[in-house]
Protein backbone atom coordinates (compact mmCIF):
# COMPACT_ATOMS: atom_id res chain seq x y z
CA UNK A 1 167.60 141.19 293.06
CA UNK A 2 165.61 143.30 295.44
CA UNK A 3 167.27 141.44 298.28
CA UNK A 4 170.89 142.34 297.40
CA UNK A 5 169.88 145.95 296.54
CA UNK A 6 168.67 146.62 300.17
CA UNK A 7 172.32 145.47 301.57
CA UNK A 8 173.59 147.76 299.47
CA UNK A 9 171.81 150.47 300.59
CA UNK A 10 174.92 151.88 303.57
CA UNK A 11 176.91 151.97 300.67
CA UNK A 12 174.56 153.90 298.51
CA UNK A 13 175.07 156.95 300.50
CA UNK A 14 178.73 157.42 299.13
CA UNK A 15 177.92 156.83 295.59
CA UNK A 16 177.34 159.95 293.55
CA UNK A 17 176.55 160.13 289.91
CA UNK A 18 177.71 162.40 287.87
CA UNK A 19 176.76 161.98 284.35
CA UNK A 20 173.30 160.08 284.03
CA UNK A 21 172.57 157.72 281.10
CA UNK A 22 171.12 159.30 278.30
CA UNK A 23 168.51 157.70 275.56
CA UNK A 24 171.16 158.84 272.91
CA UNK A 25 173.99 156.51 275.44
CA UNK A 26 171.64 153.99 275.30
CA UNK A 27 170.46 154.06 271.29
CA UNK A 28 174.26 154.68 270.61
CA UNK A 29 175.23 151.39 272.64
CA UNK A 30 172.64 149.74 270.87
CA UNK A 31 170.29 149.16 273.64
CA UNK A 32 167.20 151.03 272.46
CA UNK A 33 165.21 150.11 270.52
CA UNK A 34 164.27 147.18 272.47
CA UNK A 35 164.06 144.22 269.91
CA UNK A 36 160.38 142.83 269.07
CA UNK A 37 161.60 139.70 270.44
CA UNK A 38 162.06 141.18 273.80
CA UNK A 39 158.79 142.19 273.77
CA UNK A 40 156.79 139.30 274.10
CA UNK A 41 156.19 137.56 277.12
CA UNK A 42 158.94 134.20 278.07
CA UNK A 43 157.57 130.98 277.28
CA UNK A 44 158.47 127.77 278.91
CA UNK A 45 156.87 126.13 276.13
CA UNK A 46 160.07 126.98 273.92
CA UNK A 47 162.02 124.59 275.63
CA UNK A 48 163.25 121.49 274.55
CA UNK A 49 164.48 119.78 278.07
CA UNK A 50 162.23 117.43 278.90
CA UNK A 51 161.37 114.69 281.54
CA UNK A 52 161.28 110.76 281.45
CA UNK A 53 158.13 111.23 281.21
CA UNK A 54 158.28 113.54 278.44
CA UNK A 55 156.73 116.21 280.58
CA UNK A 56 158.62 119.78 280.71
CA UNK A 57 161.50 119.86 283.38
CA UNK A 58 161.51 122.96 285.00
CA UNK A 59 164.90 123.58 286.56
């Protein structure tokens, strides 16, 4: 991601924002709160792909 934000960086110059995102835009899209769910850390451990083994495959 941080990659293909630094090629975008000559073209950053000619954007210009206007009207910034609000925490009412964002509660009002439905975006805040963030969900509990969210909130905990990603586990591969939830996954049910596994190996023919029957180890974990981790694409």
């Amino acid at each position: 991601m941080l990659t293909l934000l630094t090629e975008l960086l000559p073209q950053r110059a000619e954007l210009q924002v206007t009207d910034g995102v609000t925490t009412s835009d964002l509660r009002a899209a439905g975006v805040l709160p963030v969900p509990h769910r969210a909130r905990r850390p990603a586990s591969v451990l939830t996954l049910h792909e596994e190996g023919p083994e029957g180890q974990l495959a981790l694409l």
